[in-house]
Protein backbone atom coordinates (compact mmCIF):
# COMPACT_ATOMS: atom_id res chain seq x y z
CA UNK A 1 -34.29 11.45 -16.76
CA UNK A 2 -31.21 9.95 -18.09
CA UNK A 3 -29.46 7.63 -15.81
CA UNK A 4 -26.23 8.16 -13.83
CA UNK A 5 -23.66 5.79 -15.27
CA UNK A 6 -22.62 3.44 -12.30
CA UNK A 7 -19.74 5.44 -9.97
CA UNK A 8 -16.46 3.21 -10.19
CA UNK A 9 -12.43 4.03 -8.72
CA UNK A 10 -13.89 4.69 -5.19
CA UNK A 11 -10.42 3.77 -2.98
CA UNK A 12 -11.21 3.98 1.22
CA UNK A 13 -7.51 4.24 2.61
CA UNK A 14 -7.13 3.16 5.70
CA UNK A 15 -4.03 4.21 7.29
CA UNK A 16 -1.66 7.19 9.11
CA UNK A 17 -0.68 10.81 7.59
CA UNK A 18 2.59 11.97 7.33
CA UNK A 19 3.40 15.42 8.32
CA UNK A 20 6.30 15.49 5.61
CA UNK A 21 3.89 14.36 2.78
CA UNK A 22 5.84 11.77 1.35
CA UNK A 23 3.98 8.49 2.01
CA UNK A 24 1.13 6.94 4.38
CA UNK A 25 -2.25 8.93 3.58
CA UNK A 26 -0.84 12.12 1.84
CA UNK A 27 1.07 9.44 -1.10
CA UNK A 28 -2.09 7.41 -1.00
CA UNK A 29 -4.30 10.64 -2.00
CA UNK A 30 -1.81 11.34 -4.50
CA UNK A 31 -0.97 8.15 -6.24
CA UNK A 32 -4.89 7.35 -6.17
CA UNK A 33 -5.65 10.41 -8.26
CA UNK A 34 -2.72 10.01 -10.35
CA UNK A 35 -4.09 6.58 -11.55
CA UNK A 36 -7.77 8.48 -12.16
CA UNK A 37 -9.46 7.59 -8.68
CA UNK A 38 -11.22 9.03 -6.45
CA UNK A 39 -9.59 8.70 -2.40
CA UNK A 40 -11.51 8.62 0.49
CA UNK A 41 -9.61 8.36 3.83
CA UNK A 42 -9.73 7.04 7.13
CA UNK A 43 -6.84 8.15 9.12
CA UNK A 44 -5.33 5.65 11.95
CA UNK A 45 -2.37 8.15 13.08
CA UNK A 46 -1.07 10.79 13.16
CA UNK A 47 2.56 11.07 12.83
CA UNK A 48 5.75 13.68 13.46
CA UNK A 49 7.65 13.12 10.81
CA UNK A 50 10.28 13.76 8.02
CA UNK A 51 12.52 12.39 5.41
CA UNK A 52 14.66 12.01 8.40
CA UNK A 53 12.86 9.71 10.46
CA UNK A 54 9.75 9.49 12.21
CA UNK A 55 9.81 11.47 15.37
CA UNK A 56 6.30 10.90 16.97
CA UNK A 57 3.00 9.10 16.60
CA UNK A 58 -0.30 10.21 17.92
CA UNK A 59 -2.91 7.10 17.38
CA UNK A 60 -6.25 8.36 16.28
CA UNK A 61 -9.11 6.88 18.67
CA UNK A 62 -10.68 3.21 17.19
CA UNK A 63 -13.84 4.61 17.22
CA UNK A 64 -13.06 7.76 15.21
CA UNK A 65 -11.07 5.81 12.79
CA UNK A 66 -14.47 2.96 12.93
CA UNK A 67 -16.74 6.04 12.02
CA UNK A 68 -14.47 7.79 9.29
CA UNK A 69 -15.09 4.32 7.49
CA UNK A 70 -18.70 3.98 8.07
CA UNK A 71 -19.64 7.56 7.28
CA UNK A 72 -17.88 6.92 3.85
CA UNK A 73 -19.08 3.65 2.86
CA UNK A 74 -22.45 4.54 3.61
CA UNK A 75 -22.80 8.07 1.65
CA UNK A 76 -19.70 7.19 -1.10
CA UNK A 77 -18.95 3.60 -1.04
CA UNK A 78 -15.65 1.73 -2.60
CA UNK A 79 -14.70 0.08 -4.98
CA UNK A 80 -11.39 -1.43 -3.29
CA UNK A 81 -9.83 -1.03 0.63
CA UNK A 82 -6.64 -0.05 0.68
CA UNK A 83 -4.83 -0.57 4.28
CA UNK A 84 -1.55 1.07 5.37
CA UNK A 85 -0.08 1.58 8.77
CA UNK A 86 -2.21 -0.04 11.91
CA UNK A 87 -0.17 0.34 14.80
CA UNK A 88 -1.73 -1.77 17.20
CA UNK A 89 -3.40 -5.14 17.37
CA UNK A 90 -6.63 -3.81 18.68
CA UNK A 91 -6.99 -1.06 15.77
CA UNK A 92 -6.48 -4.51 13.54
CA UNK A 93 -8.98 -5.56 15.04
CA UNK A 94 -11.73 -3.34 14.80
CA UNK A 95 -10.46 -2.42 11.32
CA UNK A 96 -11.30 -6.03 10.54
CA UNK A 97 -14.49 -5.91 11.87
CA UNK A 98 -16.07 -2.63 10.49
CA UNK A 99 -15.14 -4.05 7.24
CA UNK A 100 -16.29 -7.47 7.39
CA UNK A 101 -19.69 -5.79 8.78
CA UNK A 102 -19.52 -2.54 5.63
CA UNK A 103 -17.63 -3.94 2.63
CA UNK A 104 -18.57 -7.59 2.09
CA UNK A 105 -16.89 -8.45 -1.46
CA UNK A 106 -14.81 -5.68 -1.66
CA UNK A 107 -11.34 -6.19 -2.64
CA UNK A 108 -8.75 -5.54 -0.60
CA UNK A 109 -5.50 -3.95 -1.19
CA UNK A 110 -3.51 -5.01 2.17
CA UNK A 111 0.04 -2.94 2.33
CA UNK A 112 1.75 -4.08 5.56
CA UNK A 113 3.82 -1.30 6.75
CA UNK A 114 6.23 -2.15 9.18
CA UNK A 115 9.21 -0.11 8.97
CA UNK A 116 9.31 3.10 7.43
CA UNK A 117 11.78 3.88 5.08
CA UNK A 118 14.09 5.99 7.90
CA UNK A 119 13.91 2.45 9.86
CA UNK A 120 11.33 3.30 12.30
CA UNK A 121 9.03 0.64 13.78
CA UNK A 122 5.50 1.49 13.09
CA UNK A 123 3.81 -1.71 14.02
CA UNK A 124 3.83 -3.80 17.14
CA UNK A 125 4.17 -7.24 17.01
CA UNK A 126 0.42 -8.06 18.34
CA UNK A 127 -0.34 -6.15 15.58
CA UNK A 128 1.59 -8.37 12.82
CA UNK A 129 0.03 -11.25 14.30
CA UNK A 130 -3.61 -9.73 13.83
CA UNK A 131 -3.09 -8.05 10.39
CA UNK A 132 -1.60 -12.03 9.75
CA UNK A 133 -4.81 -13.26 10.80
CA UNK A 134 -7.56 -10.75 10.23
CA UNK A 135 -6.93 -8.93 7.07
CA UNK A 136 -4.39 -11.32 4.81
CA UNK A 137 -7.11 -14.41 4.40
CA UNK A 138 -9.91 -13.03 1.55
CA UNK A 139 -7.23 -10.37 0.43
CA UNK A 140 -7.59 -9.41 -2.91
CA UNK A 141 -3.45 -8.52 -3.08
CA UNK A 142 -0.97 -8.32 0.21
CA UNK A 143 2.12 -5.96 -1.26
CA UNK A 144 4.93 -6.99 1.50
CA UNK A 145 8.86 -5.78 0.80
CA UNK A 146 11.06 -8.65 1.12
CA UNK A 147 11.68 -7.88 5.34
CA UNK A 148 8.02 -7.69 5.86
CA UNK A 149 7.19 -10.97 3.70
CA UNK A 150 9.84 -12.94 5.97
CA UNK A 151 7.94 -11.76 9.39
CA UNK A 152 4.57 -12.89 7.71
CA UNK A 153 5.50 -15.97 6.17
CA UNK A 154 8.42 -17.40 8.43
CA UNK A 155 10.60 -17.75 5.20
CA UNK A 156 14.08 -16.52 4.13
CA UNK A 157 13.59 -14.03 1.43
CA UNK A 158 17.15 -12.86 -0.03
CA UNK A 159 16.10 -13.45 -3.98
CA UNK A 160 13.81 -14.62 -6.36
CA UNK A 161 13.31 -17.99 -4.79
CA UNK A 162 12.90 -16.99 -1.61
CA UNK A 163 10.28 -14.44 -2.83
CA UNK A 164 8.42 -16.90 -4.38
CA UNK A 165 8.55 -19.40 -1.77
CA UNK A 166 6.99 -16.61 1.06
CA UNK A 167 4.53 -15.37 -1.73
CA UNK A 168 3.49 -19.36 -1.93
CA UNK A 169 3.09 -19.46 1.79
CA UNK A 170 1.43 -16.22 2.40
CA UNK A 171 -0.93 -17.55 -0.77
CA UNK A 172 -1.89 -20.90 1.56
CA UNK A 173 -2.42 -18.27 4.20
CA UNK A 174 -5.46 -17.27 2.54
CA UNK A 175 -4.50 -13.77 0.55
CA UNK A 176 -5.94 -14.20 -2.98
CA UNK A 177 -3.22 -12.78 -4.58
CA UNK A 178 0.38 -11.66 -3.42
CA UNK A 179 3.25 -8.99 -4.52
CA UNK A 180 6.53 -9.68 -2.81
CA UNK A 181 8.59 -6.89 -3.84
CA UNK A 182 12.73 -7.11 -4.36
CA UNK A 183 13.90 -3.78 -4.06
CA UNK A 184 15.36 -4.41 -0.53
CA UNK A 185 17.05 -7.25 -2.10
CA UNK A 186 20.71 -6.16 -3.34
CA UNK A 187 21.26 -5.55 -7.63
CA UNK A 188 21.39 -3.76 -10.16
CA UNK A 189 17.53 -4.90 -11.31
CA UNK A 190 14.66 -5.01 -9.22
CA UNK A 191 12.50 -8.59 -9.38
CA UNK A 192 9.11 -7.95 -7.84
CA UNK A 193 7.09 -11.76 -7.76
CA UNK A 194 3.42 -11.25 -8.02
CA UNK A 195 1.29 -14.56 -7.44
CA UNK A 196 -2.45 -15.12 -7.44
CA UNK A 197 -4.72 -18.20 -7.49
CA UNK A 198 -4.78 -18.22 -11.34
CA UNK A 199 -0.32 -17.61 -12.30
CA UNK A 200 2.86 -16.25 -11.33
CA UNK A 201 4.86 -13.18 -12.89
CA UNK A 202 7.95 -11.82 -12.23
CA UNK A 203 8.36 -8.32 -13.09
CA UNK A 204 11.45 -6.64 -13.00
CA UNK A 205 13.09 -3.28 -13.54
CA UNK A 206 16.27 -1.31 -13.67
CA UNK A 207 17.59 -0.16 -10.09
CA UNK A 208 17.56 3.54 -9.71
CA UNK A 209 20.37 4.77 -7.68
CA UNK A 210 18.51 7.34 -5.08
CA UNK A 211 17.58 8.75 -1.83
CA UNK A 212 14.53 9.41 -2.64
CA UNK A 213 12.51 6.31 -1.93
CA UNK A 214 10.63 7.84 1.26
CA UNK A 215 6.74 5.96 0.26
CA UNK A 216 7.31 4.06 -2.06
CA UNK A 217 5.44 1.27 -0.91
CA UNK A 218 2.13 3.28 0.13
CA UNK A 219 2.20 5.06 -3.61
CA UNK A 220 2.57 1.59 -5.36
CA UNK A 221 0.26 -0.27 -3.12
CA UNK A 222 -2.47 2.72 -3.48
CA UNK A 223 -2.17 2.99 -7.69
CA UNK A 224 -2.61 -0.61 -7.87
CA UNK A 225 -5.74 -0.12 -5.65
CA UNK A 226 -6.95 2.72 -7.84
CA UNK A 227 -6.85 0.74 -10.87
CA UNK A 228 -8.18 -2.67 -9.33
CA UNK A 229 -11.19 0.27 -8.42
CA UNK A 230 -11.43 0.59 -12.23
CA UNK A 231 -11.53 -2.90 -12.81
CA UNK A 232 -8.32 -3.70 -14.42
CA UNK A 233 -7.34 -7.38 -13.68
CA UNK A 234 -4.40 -7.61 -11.48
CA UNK A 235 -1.51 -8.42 -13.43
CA UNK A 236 -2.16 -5.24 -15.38
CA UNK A 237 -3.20 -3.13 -12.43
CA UNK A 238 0.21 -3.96 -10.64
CA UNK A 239 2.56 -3.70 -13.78
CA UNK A 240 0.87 -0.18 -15.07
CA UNK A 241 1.31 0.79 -10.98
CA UNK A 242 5.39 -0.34 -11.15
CA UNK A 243 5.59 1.91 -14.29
CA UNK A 244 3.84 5.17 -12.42
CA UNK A 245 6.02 4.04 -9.48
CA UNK A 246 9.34 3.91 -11.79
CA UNK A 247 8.51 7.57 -13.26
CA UNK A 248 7.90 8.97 -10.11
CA UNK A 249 11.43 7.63 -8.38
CA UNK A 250 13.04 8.53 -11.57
CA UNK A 251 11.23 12.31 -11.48
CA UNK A 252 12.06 12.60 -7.46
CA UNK A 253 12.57 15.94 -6.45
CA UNK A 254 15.07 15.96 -3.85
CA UNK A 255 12.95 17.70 -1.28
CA UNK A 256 14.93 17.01 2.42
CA UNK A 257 17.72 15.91 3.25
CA UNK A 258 17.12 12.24 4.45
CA UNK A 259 14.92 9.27 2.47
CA UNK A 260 13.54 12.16 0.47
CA UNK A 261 9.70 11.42 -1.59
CA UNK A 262 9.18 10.32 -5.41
CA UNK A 263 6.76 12.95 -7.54
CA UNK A 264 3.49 11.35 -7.92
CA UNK A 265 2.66 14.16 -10.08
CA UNK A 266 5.16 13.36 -12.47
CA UNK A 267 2.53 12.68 -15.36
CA UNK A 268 1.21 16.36 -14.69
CA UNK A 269 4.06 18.09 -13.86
CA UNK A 270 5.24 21.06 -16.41
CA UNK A 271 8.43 20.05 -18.03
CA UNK A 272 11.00 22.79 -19.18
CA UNK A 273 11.44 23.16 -22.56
């Protein structure tokens, strides 16, 4: 009998749906398969929510969210963790533990979603301190915006410098590699610092004037998981993700009337002749 070639691309998302389908687990399923993956989810929350704003949250019990992971990683497995929203410390917590218990040697893809893009809290601040403790030492990549890297690593981050400077911190923190991302940071290009034990790049990109931003950082985070899954080596796993991520801003929609989402079927989508 011929042998089955090795299964590889296997992403476990851990994080919370949203309703209007433009980021947490509904932009991870998307973005995963758009980089040739296969997503496998764990859902923390569920939430009430638009490109408007988020309107309510509905925190999935830790044991059901515990035993979504298991069941997976026992029958599937995974080839990278991807993390999103964890509302509370004590989901952290138990997130932490199921993992360090299932997925020794895994990598993990750590987005540390803290505001959505309406500017709704989605994280308390037990939990920053947990995620901070728990999940960024042995992280394979931590993906913070600029906001989020300042709460993490206690420095100012208003350009370049100061995004290398947290990404150093957050690096002596114990993450293996880190992505402190500019486009909070005011211009006409976009500098995104990625550091890891082994170099530094800075990659940047034209600013694209548009509403329609609603999860970006869950689709970017998620297709650099999906192609650390396939064993690209990070550099080129996070630039090929910022390129996917560029085309889908760029090929946005305008579905709502608020922070509205990118396409992350852009590669697929028909085009009119």
């Amino acid at each position: 009998m011929e042998k089955r070639p090795e299964p590889n691309g296997r992403v476990l998302v851990i994080a919370g749906s949203d309703s209007g389908g433009g980021a947490g687990i509904q932009a991870d399923i998307k973005a995963v398969m758009a980089m040739g993956g296969y997503a496998m989810t764990a859902i923390t929350a569920i939430t009430v929510q638009d490109t408007t704003g988020v309107y309510d949250v509905h925190p999935v019990p830790l044991d059901t969210v515990s035993g979504q992971m298991k069941v997976c990683l026992k029958d599937i497995g995974a080839d990278t963790i991807k993390t999103g929203m964890l509302g509370s410390a004590e989901l952290v917590e138990g997130i932490a533990e199921t993992l360090n218990e299932q997925t020794a040697g895994t990598p993990r893809i750590i987005d540390p979603v803290m505001i959505a893009s309406s500017g709704s809290r989605l994280i308390t601040e037990r939990a920053v301190d947990a995620l901070a403790s728990l999940l960024l030492p042995g992280a394979h990549l931590i993906t913070p915006n600029a906001p989020e890297a300042e709460v993490l690593s206690g420095k100012s981050v208003d350009g370049v410098n100061g995004q290398r400077r947290a990404a150093e911190a957050l690096l002596n923190r114990g993450a293996k590699g880190v992505l402190v991302k500019g486009g909070h940071i005011p211009g006409r290009v976009i500098t995104d610092v990625l550091q890891t034990e082994h170099g530094e790049w800075l990659l940047e990109s034209e600013r694209i004037v548009t509403t329609s931003t609603h999860g970006t950082g869950c689709t970017l985070a998620s297709a650099i998981a999906a192609l650390i899954a396939q064993e690209r080596p990070i550099d080129e796993a996070v630039e090929a993700a910022r390129d996917y991520l560029h085309g889908a801003i760029r090929h946005a929609r305008g579905f709502g009337s608020g922070h509205g989402p990118v396409d992350h079927g852009w590669q697929i989508t028909p085009t009119e002749s």
